[in-house]
Protein backbone atom coordinates (compact mmCIF):
# COMPACT_ATOMS: atom_id res chain seq x y z
CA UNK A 1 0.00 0.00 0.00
CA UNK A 2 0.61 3.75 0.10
CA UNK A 3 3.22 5.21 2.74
CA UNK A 4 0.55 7.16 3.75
CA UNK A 5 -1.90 4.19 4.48
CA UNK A 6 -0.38 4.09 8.35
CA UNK A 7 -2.37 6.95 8.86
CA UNK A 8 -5.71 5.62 8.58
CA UNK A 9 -5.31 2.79 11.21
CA UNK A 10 -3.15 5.32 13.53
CA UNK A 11 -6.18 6.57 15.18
CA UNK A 12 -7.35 3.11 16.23
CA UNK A 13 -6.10 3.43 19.91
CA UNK A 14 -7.77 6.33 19.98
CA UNK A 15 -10.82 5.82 19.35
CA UNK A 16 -11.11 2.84 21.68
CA UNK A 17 -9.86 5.82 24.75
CA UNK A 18 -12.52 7.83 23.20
CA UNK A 19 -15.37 4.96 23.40
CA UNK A 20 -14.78 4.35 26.93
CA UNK A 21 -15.36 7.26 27.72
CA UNK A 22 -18.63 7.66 26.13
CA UNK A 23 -19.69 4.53 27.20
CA UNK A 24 -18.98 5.60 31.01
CA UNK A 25 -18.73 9.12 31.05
CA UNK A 26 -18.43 9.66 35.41
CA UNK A 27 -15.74 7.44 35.26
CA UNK A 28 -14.27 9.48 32.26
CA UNK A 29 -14.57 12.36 33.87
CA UNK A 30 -13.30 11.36 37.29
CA UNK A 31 -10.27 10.15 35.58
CA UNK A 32 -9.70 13.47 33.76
CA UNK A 33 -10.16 15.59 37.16
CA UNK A 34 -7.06 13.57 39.06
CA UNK A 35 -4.65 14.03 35.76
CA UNK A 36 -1.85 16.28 35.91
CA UNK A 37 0.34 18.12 33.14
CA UNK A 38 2.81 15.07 33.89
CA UNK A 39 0.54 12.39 34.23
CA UNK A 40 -1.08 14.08 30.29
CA UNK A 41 2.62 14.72 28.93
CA UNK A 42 3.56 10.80 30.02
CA UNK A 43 0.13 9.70 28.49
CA UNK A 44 0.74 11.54 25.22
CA UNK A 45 4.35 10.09 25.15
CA UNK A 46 2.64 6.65 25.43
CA UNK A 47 -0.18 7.19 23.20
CA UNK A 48 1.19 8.84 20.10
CA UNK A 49 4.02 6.11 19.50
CA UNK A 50 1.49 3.07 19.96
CA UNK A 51 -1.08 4.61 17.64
CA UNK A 52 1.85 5.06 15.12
CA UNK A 53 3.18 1.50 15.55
CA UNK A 54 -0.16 -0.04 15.15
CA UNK A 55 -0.46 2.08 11.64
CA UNK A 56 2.83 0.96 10.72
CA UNK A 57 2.28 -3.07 11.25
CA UNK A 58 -1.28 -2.96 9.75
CA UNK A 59 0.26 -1.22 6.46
CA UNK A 60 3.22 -3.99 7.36
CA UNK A 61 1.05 -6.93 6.93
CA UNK A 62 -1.31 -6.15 4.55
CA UNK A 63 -0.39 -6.61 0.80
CA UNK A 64 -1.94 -7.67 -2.43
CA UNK A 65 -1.12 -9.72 -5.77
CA UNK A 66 -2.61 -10.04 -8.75
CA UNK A 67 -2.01 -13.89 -10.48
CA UNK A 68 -3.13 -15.47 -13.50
CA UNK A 69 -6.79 -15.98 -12.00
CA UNK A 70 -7.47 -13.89 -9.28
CA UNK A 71 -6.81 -10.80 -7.31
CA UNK A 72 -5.36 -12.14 -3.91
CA UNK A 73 -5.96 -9.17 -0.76
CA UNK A 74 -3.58 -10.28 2.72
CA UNK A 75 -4.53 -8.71 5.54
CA UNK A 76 -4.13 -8.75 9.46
CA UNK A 77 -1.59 -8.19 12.51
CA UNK A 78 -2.65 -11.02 15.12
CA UNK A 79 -5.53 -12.60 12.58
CA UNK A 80 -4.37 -12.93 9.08
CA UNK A 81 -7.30 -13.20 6.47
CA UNK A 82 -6.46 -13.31 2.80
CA UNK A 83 -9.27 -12.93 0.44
CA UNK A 84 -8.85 -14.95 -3.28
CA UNK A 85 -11.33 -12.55 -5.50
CA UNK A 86 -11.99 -14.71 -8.80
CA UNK A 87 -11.26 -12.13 -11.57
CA UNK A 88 -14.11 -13.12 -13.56
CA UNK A 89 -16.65 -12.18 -10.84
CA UNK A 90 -15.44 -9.13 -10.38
CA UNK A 91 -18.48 -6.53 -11.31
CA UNK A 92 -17.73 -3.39 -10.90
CA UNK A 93 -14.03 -1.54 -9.46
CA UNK A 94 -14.59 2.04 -8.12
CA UNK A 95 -12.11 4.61 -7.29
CA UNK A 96 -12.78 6.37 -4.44
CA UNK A 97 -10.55 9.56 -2.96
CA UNK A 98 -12.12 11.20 0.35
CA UNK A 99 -10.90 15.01 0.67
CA UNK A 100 -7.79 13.86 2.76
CA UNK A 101 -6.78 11.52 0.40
CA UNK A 102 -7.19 13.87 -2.39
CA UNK A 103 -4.75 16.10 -0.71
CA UNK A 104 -2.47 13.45 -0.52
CA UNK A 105 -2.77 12.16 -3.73
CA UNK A 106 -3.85 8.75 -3.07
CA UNK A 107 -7.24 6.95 -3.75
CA UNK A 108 -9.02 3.72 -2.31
CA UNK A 109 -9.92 0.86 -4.55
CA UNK A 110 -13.39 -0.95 -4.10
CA UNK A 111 -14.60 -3.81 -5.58
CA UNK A 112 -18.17 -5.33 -6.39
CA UNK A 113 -17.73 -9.27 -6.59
CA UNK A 114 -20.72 -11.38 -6.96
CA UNK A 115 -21.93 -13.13 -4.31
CA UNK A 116 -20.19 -10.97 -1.59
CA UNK A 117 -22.47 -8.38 0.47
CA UNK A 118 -19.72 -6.75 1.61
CA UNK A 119 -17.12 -4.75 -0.70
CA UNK A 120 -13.40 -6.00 -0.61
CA UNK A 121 -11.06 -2.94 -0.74
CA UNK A 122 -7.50 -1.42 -1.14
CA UNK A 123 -6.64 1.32 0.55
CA UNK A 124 -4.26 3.54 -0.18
CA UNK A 125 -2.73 3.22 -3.24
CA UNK A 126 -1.43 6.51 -5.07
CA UNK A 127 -4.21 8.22 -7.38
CA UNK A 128 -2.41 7.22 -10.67
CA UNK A 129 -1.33 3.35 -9.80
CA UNK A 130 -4.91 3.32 -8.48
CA UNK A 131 -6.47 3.88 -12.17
CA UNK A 132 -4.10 1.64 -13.65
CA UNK A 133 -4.78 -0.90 -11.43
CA UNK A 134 -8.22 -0.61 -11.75
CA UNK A 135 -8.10 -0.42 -15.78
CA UNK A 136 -5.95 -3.82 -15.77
CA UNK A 137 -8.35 -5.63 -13.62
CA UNK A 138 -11.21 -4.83 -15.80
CA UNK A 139 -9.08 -6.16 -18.83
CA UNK A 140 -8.55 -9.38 -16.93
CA UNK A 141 -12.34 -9.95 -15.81
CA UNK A 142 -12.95 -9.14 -19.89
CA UNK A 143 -10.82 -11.97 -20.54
CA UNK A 144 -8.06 -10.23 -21.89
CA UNK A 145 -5.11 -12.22 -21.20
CA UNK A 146 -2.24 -11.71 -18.30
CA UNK A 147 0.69 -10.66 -20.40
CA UNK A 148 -1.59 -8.19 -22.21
CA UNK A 149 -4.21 -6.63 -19.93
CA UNK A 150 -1.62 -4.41 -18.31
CA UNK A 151 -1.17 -2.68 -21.34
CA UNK A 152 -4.74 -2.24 -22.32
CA UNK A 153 -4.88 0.68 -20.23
CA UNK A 154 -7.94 2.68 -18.87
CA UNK A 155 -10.90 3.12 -21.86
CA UNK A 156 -11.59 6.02 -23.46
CA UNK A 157 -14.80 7.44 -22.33
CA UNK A 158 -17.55 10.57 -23.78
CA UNK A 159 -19.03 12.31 -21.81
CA UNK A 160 -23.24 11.79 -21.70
CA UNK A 161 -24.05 14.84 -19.09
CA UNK A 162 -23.31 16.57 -16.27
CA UNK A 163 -25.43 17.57 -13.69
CA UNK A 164 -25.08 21.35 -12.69
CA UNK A 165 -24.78 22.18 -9.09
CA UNK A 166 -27.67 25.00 -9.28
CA UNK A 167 -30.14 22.17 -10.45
CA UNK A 168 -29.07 19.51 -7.91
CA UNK A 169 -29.93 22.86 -5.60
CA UNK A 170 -33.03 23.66 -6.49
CA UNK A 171 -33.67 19.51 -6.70
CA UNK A 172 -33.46 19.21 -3.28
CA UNK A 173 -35.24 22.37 -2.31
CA UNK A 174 -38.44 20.89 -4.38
CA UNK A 175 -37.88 17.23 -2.70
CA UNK A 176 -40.77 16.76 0.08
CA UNK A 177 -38.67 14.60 1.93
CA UNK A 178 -36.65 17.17 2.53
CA UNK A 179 -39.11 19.89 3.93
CA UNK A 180 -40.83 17.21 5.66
CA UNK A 181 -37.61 15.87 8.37
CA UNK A 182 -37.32 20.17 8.60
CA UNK A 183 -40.59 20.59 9.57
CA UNK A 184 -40.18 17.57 12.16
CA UNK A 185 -36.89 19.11 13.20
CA UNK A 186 -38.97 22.09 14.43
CA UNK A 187 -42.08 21.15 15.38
CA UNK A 188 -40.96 18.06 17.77
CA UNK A 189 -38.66 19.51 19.94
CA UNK A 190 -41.10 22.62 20.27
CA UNK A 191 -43.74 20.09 21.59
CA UNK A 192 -41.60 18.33 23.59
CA UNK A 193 -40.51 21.46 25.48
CA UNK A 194 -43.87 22.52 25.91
CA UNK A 195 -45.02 19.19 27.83
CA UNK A 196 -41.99 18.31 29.20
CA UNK A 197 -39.67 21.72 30.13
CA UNK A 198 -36.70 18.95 29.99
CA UNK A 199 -33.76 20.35 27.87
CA UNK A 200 -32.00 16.85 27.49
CA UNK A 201 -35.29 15.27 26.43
CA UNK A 202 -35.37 18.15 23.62
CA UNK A 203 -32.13 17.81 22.23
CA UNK A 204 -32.02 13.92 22.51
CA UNK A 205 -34.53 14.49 19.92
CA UNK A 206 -33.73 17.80 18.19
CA UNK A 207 -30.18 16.06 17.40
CA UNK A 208 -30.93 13.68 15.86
CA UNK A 209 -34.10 15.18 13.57
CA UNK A 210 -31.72 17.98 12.91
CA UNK A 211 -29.04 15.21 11.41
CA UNK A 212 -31.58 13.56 9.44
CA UNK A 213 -32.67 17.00 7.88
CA UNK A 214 -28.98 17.88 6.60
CA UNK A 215 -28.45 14.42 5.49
CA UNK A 216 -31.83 14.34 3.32
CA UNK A 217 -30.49 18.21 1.63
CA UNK A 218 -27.10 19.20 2.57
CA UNK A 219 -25.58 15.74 2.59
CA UNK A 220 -27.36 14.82 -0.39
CA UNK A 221 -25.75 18.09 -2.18
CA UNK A 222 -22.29 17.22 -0.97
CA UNK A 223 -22.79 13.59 -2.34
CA UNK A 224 -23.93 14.19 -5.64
CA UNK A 225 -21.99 17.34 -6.32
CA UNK A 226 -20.87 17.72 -9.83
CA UNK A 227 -22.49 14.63 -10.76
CA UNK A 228 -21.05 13.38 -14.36
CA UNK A 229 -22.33 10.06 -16.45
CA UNK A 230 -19.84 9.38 -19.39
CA UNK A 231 -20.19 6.00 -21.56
CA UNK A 232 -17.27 3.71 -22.21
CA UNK A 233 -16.39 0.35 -23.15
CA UNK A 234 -16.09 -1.14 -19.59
CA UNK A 235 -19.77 0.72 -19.11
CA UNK A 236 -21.12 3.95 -17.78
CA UNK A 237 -18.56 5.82 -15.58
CA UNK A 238 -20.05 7.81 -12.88
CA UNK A 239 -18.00 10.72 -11.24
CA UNK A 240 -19.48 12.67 -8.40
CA UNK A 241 -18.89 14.42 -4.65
CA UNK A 242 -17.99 17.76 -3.43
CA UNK A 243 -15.01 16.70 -0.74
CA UNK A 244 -15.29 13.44 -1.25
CA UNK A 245 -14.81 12.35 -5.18
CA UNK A 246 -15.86 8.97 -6.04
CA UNK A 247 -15.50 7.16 -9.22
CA UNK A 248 -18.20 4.40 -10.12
CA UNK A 249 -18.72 1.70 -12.52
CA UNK A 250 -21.94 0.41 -14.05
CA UNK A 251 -21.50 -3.06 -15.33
CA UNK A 252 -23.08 -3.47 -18.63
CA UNK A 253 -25.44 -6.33 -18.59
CA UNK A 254 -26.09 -6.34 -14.60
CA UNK A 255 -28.42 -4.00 -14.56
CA UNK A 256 -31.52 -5.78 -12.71
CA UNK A 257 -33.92 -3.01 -12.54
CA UNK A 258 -34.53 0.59 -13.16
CA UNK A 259 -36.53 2.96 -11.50
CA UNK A 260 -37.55 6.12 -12.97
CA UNK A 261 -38.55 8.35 -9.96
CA UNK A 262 -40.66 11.70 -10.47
CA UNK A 263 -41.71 13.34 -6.94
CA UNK A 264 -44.87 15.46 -7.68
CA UNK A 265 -43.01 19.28 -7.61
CA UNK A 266 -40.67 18.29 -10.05
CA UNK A 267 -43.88 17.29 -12.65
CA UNK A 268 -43.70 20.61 -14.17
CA UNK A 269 -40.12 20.98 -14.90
CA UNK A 270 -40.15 17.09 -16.15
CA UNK A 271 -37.69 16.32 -13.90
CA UNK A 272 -36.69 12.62 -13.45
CA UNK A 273 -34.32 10.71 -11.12
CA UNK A 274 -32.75 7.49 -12.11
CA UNK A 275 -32.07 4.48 -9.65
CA UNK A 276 -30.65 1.57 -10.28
CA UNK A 277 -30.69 -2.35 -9.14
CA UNK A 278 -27.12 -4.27 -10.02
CA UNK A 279 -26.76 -7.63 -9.51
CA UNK A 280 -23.67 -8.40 -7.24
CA UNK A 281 -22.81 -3.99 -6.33
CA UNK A 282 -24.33 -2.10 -4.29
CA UNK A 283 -24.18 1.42 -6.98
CA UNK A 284 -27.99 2.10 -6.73
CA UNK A 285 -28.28 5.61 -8.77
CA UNK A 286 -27.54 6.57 -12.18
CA UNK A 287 -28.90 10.16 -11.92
CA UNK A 288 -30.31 12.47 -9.31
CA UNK A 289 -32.19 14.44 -11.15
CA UNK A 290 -31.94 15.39 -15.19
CA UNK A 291 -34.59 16.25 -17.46
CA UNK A 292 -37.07 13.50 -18.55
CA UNK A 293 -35.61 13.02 -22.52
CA UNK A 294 -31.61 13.32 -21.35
CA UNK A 295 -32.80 10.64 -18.61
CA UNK A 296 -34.46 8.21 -20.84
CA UNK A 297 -31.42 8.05 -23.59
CA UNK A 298 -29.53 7.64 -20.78
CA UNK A 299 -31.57 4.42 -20.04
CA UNK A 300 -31.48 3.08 -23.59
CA UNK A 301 -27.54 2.50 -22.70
CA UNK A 302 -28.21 0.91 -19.74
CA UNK A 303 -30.70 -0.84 -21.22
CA UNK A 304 -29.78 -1.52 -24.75
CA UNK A 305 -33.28 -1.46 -27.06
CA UNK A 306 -35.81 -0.53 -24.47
CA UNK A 307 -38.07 2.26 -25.12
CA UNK A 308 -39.41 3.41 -22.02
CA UNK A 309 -43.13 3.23 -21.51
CA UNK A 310 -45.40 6.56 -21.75
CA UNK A 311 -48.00 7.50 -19.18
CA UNK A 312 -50.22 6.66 -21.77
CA UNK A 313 -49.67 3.33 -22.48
CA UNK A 314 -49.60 1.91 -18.81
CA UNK A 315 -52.84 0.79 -17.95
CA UNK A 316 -54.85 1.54 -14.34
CA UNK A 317 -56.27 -1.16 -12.47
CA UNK A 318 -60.20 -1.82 -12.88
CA UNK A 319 -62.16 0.85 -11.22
CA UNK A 320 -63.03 -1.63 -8.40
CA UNK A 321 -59.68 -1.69 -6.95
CA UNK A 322 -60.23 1.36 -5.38
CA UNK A 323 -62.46 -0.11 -2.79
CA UNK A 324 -59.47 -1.98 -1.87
CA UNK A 325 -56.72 1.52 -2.05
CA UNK A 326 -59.13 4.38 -2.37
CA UNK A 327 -57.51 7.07 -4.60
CA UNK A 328 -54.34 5.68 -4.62
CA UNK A 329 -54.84 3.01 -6.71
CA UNK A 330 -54.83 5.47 -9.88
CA UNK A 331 -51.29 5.68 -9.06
CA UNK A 332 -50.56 1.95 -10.35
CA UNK A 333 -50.00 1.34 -13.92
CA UNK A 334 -48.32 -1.62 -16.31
CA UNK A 335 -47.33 -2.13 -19.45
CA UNK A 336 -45.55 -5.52 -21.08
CA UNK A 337 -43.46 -4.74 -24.13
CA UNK A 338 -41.03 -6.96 -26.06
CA UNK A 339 -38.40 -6.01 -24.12
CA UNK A 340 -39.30 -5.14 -20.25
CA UNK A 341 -41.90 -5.49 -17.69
CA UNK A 342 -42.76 -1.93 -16.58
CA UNK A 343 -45.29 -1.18 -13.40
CA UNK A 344 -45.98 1.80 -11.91
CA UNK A 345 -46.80 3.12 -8.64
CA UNK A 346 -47.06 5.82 -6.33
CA UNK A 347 -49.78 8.70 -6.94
CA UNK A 348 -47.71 11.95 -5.06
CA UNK A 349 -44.31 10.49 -5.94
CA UNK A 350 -44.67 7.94 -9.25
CA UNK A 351 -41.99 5.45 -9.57
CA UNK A 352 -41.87 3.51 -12.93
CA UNK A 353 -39.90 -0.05 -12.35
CA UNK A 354 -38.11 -1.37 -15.49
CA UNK A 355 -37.27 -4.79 -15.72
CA UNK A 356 -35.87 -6.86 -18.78
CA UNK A 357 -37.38 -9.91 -19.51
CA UNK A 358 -34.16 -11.82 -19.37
CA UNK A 359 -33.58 -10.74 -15.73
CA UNK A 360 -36.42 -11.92 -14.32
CA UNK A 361 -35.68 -14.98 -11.79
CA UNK A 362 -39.42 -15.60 -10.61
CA UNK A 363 -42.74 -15.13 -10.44
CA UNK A 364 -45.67 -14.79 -8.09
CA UNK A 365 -49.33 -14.27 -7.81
CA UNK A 366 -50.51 -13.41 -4.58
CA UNK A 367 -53.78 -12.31 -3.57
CA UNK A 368 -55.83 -11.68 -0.51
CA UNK A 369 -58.67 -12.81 1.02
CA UNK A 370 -60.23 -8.93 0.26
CA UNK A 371 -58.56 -8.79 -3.56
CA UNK A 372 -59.90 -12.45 -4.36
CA UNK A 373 -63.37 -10.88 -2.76
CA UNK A 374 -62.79 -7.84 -5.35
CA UNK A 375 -61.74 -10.51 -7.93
CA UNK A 376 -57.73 -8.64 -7.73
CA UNK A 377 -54.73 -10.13 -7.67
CA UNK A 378 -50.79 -8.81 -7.19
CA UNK A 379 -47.89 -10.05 -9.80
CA UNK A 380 -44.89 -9.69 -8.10
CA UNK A 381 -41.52 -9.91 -10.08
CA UNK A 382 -38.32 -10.96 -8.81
CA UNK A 383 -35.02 -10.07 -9.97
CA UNK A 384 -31.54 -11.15 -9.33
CA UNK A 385 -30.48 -8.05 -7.22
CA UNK A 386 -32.63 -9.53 -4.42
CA UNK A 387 -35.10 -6.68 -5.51
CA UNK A 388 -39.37 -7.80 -6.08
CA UNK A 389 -41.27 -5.64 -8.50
CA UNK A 390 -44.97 -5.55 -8.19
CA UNK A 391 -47.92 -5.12 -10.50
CA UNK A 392 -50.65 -4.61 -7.67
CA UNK A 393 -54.46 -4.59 -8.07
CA UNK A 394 -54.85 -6.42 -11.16
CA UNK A 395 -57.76 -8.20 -12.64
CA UNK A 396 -57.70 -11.97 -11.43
CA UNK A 397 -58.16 -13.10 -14.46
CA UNK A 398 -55.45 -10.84 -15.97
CA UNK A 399 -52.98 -11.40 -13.13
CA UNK A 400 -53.25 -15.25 -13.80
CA UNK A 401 -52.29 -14.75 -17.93
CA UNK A 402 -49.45 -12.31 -17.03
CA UNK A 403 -47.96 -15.16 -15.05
CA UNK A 404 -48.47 -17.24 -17.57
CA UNK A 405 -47.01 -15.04 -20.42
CA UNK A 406 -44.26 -13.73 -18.23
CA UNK A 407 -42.34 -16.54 -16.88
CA UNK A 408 -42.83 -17.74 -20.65
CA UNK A 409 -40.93 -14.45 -22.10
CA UNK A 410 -38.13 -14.60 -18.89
CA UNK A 411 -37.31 -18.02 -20.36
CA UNK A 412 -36.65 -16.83 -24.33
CA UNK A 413 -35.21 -13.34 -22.72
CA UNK A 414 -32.42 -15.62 -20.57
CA UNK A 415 -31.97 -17.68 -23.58
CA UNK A 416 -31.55 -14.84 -26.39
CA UNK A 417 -29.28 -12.44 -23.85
CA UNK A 418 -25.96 -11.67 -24.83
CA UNK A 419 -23.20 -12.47 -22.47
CA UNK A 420 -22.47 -10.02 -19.20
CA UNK A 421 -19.30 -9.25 -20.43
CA UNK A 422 -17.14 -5.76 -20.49
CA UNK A 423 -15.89 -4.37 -23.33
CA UNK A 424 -18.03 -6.45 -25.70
């Protein structure tokens, strides 16, 4: 790893001092009361060289090779784990660089792997050995061979769109969500106060409310700051954050589901946000907000010959079902093409789920002892991202075709697909 890489293990000792004392703060502070400047010089001289040391080994012992089949990651001081990563499972390799790191000029490596919940990583390696590294494995999982993939080198990428910060902005201004937690940041506490007069009850509650509003607006901005989507070979690159820049990867070919999301204040400006399911990463959005025609082109690359359905040709449930959902159940639509299965939901904020026929794992009819009363029945889709898709409050009669039809079309979809491969 990096020289630098001590540094983020250093503070280890550190924070275990700092979560005893949180966790039994009189004894914390009785401790603090008897130090002296001695006794806090001594404890400094003690501190300081162990957190170092325990960087040091950590970077020590922790190393990583690439062989003819895998990418092999050897980690641990008193345990020693090594993970064997099969190159060929290897979905998606993102390059990460928090605001420290940018300074220093080093980035973290993260990889999607199928199968694996939890993201293996490499951290640091300089910015620069980082992209090549990344670049090479993507070669090898390609199935370009060893003696060549180093020289492939990182593929040349254009640029689809980039998000400007002033619309990201006013995006988040028009976001409900986002007015709602700062409404509840105000409102609670003030009612709290009134029936209580306890200050600690208040801010146990204002704290965290008041957390949950930044992260819904000002976290969000910081996250998706300068958000860019540029198409390559190895798929679409995604490059966003304000401090902390991150560099994404969506495999071509993984793509489960899509989700075209349209909260009701952003109707008029035909505003769209785009969220993804992949199979084996955990990369779940493709745009945060972009105008409705740039967002749907964008989805024909992620979704190679899909048109995506109009309002118009989803069709409502049967007027019935809104015994069952009053009102809302105008918010439910589907449409079947050649390509996709496409349901709708959501009346305030619509959602519109898109998922190829070929990616379909299962599916269900369920229904109620109220729907089979109403004659209704739910189709629920299920996809290999461990994601369900559902086509509620359908005729019974039309429910039990679509099952029919559908697992029918997810068998000649599987069979026709082209292989999940990059750089096809």
């Amino acid at each position: 790893m990096h020289p630098v890489t001590p540094l983020r293990r250093a503070w280890a000792p550190v924070a275990v001092l700092v979560g005893w004392a949180v966790h039994d703060p009189d004894q914390a502070q009785r401790q603090l009361t008897r130090l002296t400047t001695t006794h806090l010089l001594v404890g400094l001289a003690v501190l300081i060289p162990a957190a170092a040391l325990y960087g040091f080994l950590t970077w020590w012992f922790t190393h990583y090779a690439v062989t003819g089949t895998e990418l092999r990651i050897r980690t641990g001081l008193l345990f020693r784990r090594t993970a064997h990563i099969r190159l060929e499972r290897i979905q998606a390799v993102d390059v990460t660089q928090p605001l420290l790191a940018r300074v220093a000029g080093v980035a973290k490596l993260k990889l999607d792997v199928i199968g694996t919940g939890k993201k293996d990583e490499l951290a640091f390696l300089g910015a620069g050995e980082a992209r090549a590294l990344r670049a090479e494995l993507l070669a090898r999982a390609a199935g370009f061979a060893p003696e060549t993939a180093h020289e492939v080198g990182e593929a040349p990428e254009r640029q689809l769109l980039r998000v400007p910060p002033g619309v990201l902005a006013v995006s988040l201004l028009l976001t409900g969500a986002t007015w709602g937690t700062l409404l509840a940041a105000v409102v609670v506490p003030t009612l709290l106060w009134l029936a209580t007069h306890n200050l600690w009850t208040v801010l146990a509650t204002a704290v965290p409310l008041v957390g949950a509003a930044g992260a819904s607006s000002a976290g969000r901005f910081v996250g998706e700051y300068d958000w860019r989507v540029a198409e390559s070979p190895d798929g679409l690159r995604i490059d966003h954050g304000l401090l902390d820049r991150t560099h994404e990867t969506v495999p071509p070919g993984r793509v489960q589901t899509v989700r075209i999301v349209e909260p009701l204040l952003w109707r008029r400006r035909r505003w769209v946000r785009v969220e993804l399911d992949v199979a084996g990463s955990s990369n779940s959005l493709l745009l945060p907000v972009a105008p409705r025609e740039i967002a749907e082109s964008v989805v024909a690359r992620v979704l190679p010959g899909v048109t995506v359905p109009t309002g118009e040709a989803l069709s409502r449930p049967p007027r019935r079902a809104g015994r069952c959902r009053p009102l809302w159940w105008r918010g439910h639509g589907l449409a079947v093409t050649g390509a996709v299965f496409a349901a709708r939901r959501g009346l305030l904020r619509r959602s519109l789920a898109l998922v190829p026929h070929a990616k379909v794992q299962s599916v269900r009819l369920t229904q109620g002892p109220v729907r089979r009363a109403l004659r209704l029945a739910d189709v629920h889709v299920d996809t290999g991202a461990n994601h369900t898709v559902t086509a509620s409050l359908r005729d019974a009669a039309e429910a039990a075709e679509l099952l029919r039809r559908q697992a029918e079309r997810s068998r000649t979809g599987r069979r026709d697909a082209p292989p999940d491969r990059w750089m096809a």
